[in-house]
N, C-alpha and C. Protein backbone atom coordinates (compact mmCIF):
# COMPACT_ATOMS: atom_id res chain seq x y z
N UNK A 1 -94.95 -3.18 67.18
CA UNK A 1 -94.73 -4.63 67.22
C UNK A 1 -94.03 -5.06 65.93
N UNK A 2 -93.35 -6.09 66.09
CA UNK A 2 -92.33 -6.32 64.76
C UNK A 2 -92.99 -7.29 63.94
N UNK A 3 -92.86 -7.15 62.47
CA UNK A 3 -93.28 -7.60 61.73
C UNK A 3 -92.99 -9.35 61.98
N UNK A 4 -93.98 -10.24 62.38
CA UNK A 4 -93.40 -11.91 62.40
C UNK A 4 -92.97 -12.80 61.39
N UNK A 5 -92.60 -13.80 61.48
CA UNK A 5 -91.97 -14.57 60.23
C UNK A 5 -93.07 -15.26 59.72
N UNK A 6 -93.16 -15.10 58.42
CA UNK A 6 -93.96 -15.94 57.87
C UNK A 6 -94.36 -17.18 58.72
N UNK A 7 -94.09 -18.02 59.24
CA UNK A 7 -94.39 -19.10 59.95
C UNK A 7 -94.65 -18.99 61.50
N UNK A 8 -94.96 -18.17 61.76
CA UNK A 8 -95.48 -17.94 62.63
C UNK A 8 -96.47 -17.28 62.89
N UNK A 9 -97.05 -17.65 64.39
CA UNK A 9 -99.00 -17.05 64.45
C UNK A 9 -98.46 -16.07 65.70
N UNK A 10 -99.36 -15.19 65.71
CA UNK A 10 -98.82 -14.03 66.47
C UNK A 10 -99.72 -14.03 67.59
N UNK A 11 -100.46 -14.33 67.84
CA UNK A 11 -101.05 -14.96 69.74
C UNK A 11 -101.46 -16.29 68.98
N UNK A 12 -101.15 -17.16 69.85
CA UNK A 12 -102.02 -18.79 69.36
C UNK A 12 -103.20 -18.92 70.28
N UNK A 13 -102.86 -18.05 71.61
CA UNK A 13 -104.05 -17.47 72.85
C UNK A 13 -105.00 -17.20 72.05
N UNK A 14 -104.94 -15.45 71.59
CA UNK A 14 -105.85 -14.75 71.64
C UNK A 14 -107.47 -15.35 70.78
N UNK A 15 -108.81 -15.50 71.83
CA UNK A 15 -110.06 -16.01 71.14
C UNK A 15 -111.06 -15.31 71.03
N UNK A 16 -110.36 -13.83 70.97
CA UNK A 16 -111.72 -12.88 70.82
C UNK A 16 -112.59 -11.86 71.93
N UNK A 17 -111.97 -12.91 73.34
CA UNK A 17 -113.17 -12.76 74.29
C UNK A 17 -113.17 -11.51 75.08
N UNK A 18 -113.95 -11.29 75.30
CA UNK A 18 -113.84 -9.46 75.64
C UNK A 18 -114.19 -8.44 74.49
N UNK A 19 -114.31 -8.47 73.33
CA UNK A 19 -115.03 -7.94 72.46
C UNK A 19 -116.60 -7.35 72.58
N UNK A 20 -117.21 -8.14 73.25
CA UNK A 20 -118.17 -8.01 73.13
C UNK A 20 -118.47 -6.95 74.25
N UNK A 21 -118.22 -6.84 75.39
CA UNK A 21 -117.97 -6.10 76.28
C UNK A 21 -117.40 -4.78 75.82
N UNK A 22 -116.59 -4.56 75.14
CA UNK A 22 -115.90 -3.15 74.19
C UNK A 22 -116.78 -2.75 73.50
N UNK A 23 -117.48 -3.69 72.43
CA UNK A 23 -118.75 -3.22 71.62
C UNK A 23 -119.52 -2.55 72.02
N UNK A 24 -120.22 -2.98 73.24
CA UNK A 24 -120.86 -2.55 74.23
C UNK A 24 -120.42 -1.27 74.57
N UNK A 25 -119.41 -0.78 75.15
CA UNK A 25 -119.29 0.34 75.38
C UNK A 25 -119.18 1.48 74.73
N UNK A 26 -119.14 0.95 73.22
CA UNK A 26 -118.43 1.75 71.93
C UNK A 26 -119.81 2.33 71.50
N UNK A 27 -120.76 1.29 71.37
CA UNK A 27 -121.77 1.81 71.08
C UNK A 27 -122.35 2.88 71.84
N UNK A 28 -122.46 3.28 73.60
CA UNK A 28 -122.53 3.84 74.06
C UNK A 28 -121.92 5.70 73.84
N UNK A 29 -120.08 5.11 73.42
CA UNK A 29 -119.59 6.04 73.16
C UNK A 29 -119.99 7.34 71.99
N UNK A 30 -120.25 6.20 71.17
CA UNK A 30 -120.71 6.74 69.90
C UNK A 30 -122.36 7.77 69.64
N UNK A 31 -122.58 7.09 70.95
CA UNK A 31 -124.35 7.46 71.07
C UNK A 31 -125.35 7.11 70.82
N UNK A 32 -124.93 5.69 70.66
CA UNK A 32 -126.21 5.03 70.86
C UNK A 32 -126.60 4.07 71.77
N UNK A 33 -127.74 3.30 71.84
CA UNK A 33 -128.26 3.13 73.01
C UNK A 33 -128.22 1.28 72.43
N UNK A 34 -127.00 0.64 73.20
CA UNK A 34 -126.96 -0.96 73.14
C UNK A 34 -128.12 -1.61 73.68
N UNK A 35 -128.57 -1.29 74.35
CA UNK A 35 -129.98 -1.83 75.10
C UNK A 35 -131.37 -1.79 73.82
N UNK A 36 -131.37 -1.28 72.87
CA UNK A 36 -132.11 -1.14 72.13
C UNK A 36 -132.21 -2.50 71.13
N UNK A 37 -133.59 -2.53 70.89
CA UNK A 37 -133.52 -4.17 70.21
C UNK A 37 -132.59 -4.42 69.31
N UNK A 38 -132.66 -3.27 68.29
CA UNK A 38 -131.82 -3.76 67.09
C UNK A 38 -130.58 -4.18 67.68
N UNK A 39 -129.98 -3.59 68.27
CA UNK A 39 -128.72 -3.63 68.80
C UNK A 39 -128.38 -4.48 70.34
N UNK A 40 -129.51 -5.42 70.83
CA UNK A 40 -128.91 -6.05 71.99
C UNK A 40 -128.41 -7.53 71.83
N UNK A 41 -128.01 -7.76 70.47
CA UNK A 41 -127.35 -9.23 69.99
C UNK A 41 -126.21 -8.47 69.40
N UNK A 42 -125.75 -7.59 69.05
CA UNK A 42 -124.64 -6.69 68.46
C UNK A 42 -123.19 -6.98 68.98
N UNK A 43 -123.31 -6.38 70.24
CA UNK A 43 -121.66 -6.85 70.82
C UNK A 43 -121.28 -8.50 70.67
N UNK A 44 -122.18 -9.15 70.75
CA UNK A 44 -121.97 -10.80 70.28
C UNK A 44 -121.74 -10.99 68.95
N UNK A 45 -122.46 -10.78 68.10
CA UNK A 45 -122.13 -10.73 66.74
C UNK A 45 -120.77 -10.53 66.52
N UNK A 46 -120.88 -8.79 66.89
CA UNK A 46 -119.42 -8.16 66.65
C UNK A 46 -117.91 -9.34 67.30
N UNK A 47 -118.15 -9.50 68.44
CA UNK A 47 -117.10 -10.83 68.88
C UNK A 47 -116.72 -12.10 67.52
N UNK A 48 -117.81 -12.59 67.16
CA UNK A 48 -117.82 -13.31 66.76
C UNK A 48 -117.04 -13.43 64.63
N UNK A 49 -117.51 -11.73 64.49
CA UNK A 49 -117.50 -11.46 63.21
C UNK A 49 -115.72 -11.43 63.40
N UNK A 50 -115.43 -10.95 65.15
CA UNK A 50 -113.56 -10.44 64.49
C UNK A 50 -112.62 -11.34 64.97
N UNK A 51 -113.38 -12.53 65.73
CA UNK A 51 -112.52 -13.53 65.48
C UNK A 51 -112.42 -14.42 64.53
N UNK A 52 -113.46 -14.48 63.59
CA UNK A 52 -112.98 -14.89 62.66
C UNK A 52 -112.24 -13.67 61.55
N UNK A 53 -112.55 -12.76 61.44
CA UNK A 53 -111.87 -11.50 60.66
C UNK A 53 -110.25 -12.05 60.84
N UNK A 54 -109.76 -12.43 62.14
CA UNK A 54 -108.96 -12.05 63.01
C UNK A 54 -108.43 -13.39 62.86
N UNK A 55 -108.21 -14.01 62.02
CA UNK A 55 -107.81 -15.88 62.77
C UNK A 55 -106.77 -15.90 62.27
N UNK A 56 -105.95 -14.85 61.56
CA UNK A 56 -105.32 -14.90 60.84
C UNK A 56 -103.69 -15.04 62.07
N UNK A 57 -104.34 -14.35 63.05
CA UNK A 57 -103.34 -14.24 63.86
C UNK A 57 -102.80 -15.74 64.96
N UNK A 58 -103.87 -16.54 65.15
CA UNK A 58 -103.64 -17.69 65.23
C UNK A 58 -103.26 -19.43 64.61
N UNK A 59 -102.96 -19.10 63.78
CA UNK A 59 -102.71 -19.51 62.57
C UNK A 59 -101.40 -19.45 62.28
N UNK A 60 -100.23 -20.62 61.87
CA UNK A 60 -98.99 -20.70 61.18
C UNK A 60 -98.84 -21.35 59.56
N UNK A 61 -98.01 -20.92 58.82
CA UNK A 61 -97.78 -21.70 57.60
C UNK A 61 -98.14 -22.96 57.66
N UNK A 62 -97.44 -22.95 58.60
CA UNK A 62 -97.42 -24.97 57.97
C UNK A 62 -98.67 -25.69 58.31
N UNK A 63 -99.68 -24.61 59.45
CA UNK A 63 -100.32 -25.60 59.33
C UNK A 63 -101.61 -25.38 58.20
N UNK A 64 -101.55 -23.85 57.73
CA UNK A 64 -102.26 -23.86 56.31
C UNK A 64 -101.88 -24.25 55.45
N UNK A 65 -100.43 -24.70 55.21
CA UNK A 65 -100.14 -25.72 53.73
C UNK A 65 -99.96 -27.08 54.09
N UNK A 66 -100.20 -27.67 55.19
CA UNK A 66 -100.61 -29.05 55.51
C UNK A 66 -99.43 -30.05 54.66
N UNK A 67 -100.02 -31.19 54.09
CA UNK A 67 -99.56 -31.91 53.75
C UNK A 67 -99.41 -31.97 51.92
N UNK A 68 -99.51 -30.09 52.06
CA UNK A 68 -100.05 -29.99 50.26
C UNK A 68 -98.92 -30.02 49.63
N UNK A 69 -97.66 -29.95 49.96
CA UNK A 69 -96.48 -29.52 49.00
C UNK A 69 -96.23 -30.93 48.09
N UNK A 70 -95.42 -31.28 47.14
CA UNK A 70 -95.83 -32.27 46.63
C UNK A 70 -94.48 -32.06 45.77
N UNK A 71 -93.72 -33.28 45.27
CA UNK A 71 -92.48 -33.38 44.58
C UNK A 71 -93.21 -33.64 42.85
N UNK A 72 -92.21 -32.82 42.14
CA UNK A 72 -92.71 -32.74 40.57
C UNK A 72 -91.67 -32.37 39.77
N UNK A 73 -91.76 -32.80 38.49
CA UNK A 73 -90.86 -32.30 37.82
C UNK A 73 -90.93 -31.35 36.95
N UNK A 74 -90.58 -30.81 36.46
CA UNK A 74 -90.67 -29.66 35.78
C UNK A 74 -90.68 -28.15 35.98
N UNK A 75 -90.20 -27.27 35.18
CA UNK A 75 -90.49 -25.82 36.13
C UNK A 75 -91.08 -24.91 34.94
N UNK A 76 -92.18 -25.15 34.56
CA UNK A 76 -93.10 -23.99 33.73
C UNK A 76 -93.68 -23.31 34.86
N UNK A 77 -94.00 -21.83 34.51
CA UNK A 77 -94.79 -20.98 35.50
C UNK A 77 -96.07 -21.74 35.47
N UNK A 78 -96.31 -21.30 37.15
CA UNK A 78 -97.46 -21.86 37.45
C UNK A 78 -98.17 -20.15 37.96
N UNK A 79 -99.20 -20.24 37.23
CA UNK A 79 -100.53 -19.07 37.66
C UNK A 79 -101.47 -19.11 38.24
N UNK A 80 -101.42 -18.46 39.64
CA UNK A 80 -102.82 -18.96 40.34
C UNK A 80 -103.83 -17.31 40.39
N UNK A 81 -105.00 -16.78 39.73
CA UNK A 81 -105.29 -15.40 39.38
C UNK A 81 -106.79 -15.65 40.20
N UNK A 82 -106.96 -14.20 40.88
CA UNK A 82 -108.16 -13.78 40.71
C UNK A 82 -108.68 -14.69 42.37
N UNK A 83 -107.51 -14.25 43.23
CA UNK A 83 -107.40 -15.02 44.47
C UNK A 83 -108.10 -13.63 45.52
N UNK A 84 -109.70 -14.07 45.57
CA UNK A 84 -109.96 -12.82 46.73
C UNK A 84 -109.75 -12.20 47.72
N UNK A 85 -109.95 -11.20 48.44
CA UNK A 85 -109.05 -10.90 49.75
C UNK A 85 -110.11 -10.22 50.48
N UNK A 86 -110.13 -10.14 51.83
CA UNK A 86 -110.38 -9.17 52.51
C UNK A 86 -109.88 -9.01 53.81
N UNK A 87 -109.59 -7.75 53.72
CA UNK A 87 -108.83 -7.15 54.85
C UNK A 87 -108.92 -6.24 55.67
N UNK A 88 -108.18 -6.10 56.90
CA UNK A 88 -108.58 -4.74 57.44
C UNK A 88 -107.49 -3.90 57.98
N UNK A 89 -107.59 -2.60 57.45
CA UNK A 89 -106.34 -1.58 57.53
C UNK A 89 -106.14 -1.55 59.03
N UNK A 90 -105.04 -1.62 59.17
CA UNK A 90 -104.29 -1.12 60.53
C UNK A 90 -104.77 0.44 60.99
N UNK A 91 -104.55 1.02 59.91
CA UNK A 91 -104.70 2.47 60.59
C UNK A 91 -105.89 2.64 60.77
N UNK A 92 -107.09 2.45 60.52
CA UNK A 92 -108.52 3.10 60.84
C UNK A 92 -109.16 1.98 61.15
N UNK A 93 -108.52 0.85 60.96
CA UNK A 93 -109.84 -0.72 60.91
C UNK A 93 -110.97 -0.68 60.20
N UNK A 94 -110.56 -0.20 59.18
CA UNK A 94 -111.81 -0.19 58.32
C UNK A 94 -111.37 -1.30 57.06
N UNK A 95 -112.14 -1.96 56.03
CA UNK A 95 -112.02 -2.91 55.26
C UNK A 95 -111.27 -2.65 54.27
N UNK A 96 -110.24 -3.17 53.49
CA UNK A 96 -109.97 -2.64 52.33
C UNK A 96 -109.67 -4.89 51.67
N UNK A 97 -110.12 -4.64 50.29
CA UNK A 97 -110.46 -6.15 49.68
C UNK A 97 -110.00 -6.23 48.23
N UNK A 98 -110.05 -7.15 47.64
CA UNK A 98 -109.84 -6.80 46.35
C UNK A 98 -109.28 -8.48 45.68
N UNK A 99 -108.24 -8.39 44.78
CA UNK A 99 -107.61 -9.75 43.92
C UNK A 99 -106.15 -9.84 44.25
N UNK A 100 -105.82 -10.96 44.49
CA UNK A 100 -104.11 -11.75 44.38
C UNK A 100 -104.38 -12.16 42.96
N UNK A 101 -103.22 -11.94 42.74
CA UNK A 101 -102.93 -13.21 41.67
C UNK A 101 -101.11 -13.55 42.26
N UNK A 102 -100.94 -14.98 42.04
CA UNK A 102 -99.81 -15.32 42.82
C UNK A 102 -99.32 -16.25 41.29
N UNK A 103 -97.89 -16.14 40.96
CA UNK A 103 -97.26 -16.95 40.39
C UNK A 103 -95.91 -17.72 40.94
N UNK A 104 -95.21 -18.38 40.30
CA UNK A 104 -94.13 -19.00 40.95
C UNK A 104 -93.38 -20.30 39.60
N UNK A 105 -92.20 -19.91 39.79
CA UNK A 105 -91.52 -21.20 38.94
C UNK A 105 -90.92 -22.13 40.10
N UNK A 106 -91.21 -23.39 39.99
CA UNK A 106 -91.20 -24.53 40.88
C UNK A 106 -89.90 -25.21 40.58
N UNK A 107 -89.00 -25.47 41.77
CA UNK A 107 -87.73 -26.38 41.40
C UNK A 107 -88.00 -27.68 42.27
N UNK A 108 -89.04 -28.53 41.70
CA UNK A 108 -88.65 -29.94 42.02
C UNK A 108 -90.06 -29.91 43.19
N UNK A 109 -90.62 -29.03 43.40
CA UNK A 109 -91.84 -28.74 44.80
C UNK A 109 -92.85 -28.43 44.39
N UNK A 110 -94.21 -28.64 44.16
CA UNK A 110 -95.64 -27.56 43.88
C UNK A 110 -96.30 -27.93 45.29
N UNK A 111 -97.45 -26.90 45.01
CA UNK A 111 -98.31 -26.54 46.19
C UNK A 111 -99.51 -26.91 45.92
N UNK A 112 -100.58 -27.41 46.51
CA UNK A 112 -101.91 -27.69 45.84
C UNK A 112 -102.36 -26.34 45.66
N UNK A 113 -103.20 -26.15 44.74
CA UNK A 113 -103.93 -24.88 44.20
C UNK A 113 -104.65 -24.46 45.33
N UNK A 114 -105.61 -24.62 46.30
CA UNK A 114 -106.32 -24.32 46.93
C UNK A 114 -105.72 -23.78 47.73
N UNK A 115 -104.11 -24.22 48.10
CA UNK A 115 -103.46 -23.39 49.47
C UNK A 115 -103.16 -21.92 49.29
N UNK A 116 -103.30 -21.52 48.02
CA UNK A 116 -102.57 -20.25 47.68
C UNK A 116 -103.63 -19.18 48.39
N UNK A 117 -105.34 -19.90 48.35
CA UNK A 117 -106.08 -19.09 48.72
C UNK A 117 -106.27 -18.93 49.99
N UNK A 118 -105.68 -20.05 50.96
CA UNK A 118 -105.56 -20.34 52.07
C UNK A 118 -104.20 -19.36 52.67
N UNK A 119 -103.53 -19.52 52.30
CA UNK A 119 -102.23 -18.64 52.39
C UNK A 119 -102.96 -16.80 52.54
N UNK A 120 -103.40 -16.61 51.06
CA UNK A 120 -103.62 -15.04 51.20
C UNK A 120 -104.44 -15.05 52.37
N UNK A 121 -105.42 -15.96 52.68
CA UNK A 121 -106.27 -15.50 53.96
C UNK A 121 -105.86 -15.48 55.04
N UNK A 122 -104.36 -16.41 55.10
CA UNK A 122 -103.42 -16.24 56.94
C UNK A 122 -103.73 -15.15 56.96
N UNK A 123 -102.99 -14.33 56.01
CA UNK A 123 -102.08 -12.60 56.18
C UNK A 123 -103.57 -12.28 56.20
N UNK A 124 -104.46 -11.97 55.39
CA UNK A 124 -105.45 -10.98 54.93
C UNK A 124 -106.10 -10.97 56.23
N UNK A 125 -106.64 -11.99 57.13
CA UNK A 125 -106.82 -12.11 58.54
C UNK A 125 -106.34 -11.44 59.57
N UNK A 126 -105.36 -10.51 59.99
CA UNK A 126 -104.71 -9.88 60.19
C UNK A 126 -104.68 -8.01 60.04
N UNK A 127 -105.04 -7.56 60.88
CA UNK A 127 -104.91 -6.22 60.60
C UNK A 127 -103.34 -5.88 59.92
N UNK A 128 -103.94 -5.18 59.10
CA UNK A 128 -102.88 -5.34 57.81
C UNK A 128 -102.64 -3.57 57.06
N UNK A 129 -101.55 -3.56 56.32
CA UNK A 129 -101.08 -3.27 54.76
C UNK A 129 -101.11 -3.59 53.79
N UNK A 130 -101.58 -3.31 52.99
CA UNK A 130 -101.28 -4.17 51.61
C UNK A 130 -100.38 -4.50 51.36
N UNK A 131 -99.03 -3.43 51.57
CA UNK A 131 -97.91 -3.86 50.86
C UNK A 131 -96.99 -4.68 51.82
N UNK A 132 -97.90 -4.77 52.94
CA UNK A 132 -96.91 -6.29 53.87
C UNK A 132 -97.40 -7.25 53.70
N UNK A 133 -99.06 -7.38 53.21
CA UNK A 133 -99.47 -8.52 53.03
C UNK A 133 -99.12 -9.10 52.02
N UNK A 134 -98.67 -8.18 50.40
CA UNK A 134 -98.46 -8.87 49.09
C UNK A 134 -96.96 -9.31 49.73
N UNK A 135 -95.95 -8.91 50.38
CA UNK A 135 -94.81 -9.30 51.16
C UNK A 135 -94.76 -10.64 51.83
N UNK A 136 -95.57 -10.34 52.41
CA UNK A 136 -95.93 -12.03 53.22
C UNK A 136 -96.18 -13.06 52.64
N UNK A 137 -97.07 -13.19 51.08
CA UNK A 137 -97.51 -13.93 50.59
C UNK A 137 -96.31 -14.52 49.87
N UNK A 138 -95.96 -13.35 49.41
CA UNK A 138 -94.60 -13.84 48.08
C UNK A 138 -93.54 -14.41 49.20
N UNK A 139 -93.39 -14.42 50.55
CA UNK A 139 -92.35 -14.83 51.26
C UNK A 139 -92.79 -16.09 51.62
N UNK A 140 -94.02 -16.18 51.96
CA UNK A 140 -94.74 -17.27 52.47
C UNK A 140 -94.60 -18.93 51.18
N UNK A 141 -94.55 -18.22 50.11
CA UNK A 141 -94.47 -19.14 48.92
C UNK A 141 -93.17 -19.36 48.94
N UNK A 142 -92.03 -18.83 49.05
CA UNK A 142 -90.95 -18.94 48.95
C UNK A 142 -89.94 -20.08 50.24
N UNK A 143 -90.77 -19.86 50.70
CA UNK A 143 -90.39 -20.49 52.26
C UNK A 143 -90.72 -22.24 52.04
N UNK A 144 -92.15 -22.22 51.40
CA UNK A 144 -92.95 -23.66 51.54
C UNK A 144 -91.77 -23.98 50.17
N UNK A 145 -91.52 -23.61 49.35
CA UNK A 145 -91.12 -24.03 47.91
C UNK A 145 -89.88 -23.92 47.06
N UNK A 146 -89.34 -23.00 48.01
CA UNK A 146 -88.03 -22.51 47.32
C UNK A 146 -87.54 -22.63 46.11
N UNK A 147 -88.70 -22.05 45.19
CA UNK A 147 -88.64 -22.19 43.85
C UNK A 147 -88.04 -21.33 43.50
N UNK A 148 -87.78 -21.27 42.01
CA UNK A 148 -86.87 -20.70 40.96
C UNK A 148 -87.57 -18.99 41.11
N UNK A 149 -88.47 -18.69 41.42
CA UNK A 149 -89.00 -17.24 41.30
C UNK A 149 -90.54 -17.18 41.71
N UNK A 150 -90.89 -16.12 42.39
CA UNK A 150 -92.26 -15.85 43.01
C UNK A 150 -92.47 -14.47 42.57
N UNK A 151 -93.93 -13.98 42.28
CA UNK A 151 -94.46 -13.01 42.05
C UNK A 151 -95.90 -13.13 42.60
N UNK A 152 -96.48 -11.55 42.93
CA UNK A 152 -97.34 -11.92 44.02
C UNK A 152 -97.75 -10.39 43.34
N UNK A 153 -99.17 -10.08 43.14
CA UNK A 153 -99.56 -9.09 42.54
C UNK A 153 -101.04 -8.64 43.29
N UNK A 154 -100.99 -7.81 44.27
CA UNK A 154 -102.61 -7.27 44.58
C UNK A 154 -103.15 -5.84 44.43
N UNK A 155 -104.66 -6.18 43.94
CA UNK A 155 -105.17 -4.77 44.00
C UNK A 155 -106.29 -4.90 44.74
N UNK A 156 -106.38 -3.84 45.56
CA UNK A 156 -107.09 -3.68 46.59
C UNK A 156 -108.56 -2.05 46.23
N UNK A 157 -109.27 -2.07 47.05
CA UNK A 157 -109.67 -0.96 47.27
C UNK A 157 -110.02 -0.96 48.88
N UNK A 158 -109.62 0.23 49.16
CA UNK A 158 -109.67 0.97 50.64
C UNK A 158 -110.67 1.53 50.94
N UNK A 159 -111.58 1.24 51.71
CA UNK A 159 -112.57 2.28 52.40
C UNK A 159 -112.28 3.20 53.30
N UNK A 160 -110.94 3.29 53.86
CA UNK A 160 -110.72 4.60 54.22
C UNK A 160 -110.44 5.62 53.70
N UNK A 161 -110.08 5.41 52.48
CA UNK A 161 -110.63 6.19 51.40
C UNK A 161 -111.50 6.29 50.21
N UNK A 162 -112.05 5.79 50.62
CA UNK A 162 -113.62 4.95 50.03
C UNK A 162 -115.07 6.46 50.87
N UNK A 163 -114.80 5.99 52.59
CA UNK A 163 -116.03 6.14 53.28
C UNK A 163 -115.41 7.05 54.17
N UNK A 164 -113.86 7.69 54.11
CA UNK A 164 -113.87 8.90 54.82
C UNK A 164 -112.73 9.61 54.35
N UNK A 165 -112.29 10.66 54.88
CA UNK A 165 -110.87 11.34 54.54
C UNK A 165 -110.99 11.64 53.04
N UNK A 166 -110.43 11.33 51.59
CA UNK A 166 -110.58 11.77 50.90
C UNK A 166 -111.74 11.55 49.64
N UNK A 167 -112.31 10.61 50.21
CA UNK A 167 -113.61 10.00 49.48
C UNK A 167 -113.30 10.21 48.36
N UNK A 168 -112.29 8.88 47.77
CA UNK A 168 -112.51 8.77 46.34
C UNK A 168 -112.94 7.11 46.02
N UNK A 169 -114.09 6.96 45.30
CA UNK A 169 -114.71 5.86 45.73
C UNK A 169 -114.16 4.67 44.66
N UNK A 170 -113.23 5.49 43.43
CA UNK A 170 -112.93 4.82 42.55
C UNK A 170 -111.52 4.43 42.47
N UNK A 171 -111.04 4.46 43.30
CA UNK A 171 -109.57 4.89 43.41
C UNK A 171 -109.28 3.16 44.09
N UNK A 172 -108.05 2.95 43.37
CA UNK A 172 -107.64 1.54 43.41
C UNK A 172 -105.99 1.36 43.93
N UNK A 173 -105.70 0.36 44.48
CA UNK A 173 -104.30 0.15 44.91
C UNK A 173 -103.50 -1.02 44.84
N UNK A 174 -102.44 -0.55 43.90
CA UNK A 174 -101.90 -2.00 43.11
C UNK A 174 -100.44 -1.99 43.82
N UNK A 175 -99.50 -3.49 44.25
CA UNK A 175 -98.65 -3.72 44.79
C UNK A 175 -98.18 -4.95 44.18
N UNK A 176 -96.92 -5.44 44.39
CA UNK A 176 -96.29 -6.02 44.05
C UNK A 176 -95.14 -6.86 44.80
N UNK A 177 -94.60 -7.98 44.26
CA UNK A 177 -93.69 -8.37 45.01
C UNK A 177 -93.10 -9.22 44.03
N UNK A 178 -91.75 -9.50 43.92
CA UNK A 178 -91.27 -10.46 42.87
C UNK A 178 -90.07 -11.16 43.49
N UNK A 179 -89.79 -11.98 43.82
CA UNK A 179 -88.48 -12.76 44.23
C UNK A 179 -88.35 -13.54 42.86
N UNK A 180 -86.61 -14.08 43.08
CA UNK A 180 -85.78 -15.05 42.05
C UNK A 180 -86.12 -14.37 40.90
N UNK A 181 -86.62 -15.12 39.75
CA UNK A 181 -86.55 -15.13 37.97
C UNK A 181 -86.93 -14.25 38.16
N UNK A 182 -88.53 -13.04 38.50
CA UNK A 182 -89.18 -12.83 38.14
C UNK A 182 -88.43 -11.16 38.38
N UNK A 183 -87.92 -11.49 39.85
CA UNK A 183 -87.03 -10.13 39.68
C UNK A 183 -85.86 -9.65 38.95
N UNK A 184 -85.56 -10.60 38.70
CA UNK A 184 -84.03 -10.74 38.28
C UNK A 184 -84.68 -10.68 36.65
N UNK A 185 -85.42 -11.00 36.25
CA UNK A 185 -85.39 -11.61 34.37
C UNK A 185 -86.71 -10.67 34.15
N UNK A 186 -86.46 -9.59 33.23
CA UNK A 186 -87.71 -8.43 32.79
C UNK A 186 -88.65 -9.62 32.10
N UNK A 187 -88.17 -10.48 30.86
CA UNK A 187 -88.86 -11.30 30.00
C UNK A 187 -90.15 -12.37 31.10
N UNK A 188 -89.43 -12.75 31.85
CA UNK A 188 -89.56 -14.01 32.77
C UNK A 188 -91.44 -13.05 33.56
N UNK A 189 -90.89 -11.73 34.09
CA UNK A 189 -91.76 -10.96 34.90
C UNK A 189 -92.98 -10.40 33.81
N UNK A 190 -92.56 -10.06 32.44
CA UNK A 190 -93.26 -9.58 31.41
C UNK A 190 -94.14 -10.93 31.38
N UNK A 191 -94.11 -12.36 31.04
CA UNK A 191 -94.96 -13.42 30.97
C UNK A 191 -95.95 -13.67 32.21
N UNK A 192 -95.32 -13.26 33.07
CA UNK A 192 -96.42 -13.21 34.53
C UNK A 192 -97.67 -11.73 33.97
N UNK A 193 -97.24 -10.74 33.65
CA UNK A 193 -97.71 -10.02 33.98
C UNK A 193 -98.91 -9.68 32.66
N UNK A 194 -98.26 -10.06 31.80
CA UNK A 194 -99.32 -10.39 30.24
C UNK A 194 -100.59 -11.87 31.01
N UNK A 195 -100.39 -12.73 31.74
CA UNK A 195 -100.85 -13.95 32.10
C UNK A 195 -102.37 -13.51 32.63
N UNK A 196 -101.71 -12.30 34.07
CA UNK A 196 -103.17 -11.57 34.70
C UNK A 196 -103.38 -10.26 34.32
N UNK A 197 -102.99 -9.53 33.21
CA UNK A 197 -103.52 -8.60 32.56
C UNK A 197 -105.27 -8.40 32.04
N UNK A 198 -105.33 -9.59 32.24
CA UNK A 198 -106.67 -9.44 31.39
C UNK A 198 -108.23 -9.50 33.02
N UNK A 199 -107.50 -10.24 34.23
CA UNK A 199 -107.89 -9.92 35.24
C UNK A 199 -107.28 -9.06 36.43
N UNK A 200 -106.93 -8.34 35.73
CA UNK A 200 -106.34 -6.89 36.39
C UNK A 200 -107.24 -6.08 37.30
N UNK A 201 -108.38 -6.85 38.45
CA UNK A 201 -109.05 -5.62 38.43
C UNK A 201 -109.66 -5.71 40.13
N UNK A 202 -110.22 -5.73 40.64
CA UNK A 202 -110.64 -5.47 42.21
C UNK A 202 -111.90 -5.67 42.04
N UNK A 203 -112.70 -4.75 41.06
CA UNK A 203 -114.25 -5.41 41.31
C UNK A 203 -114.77 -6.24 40.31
């Protein structure tokens, strides 16, 4: 399936339903017995836990940055750090979570602070990559703002390699994205990157 445009939600349909019914059978598959107390509210839960996991896919830009964009003057970097995430890998569906930090130089547009966290959670909602989600974000800012330069910085940790395959439990994953100044100007990208140096970290 092809990667969608930032502004767009990829089923505005899809509500989950039928999950619970799959759970149900999975558990079976797996070998255990759904009929068992612990487990006969489970496939409901489970429904419930991945549509919201999952809302990411019903969901467009505009209508997570609402009515936040806002006319201003000036263009000092703006730093938004230490923006949480959680996600779930495409390839195994297992969790991988960690920190954004999102910057941006503003020409004449800002964003309210709160959307940035709203933003990482469209994508992070979404069975995902990291390195399409730090993609999405830095595009997603660029789109609402068309500012002078965007940088978009995440580190994650993976439980699929966390809780299987090569079990390294310490092992961290850093990505990047830089449009306008930040790519273009080492100095410009060096001030972003001295800014969240000091919250550089996932846990």
């Amino acid at each position: 399936m092809p990667v969608p445009k930032t502004n767009e939600a990829l089923n505005p349909q899809a509500d989950g339903s039928g999950i619970a019914d799959l759970t149900h059978s999975w558990l079976t598959r797996i070998g255990e017995d759904p009929e068992r107390e612990g487990l006969l509210k489970t496939p409901q839960r489970v429904e419930k836990a991945w549509t919201f996991l999952t809302g990411g896919y019903r969901q467009t830009l505009q209508e997570v940055a609402g009515d936040a964009v806002f006319a201003a003057e000036g263009s000092e970097m703006v730093v938004v750090k230490d923006i949480e995430f959680y996600s779930m890998c495409e390839h195994h569906m297992l969790p991988f979570f960690g920190r954004a930090h999102i910057g941006y130089i503003p020409s004449g547009q800002i964003l309210g602070l709160s959307k940035f966290a709203r933003i990482t959670d469209l994508y992070a909602r979404r069975l995902q990559v990291q390195e399409r989600l730090t993609t999405q974000i830095a595009e997603a800012v660029q789109e609402l703002l068309d500012p002078v330069g965007v940088a978009v910085v995440l580190e994650g940790v993976h439980l699929c390699m966390a809780m299987r395959g090569v079990e390294k439990q310490n092992s961290s994953t850093t990505t990047s994205a830089m449009r306008g100044l930040f790519k273009e100007d080492s100095r410009t990208r060096a001030e972003f990157m001295s800014n969240i140096q000091s919250h550089f970290t996932a846990r």
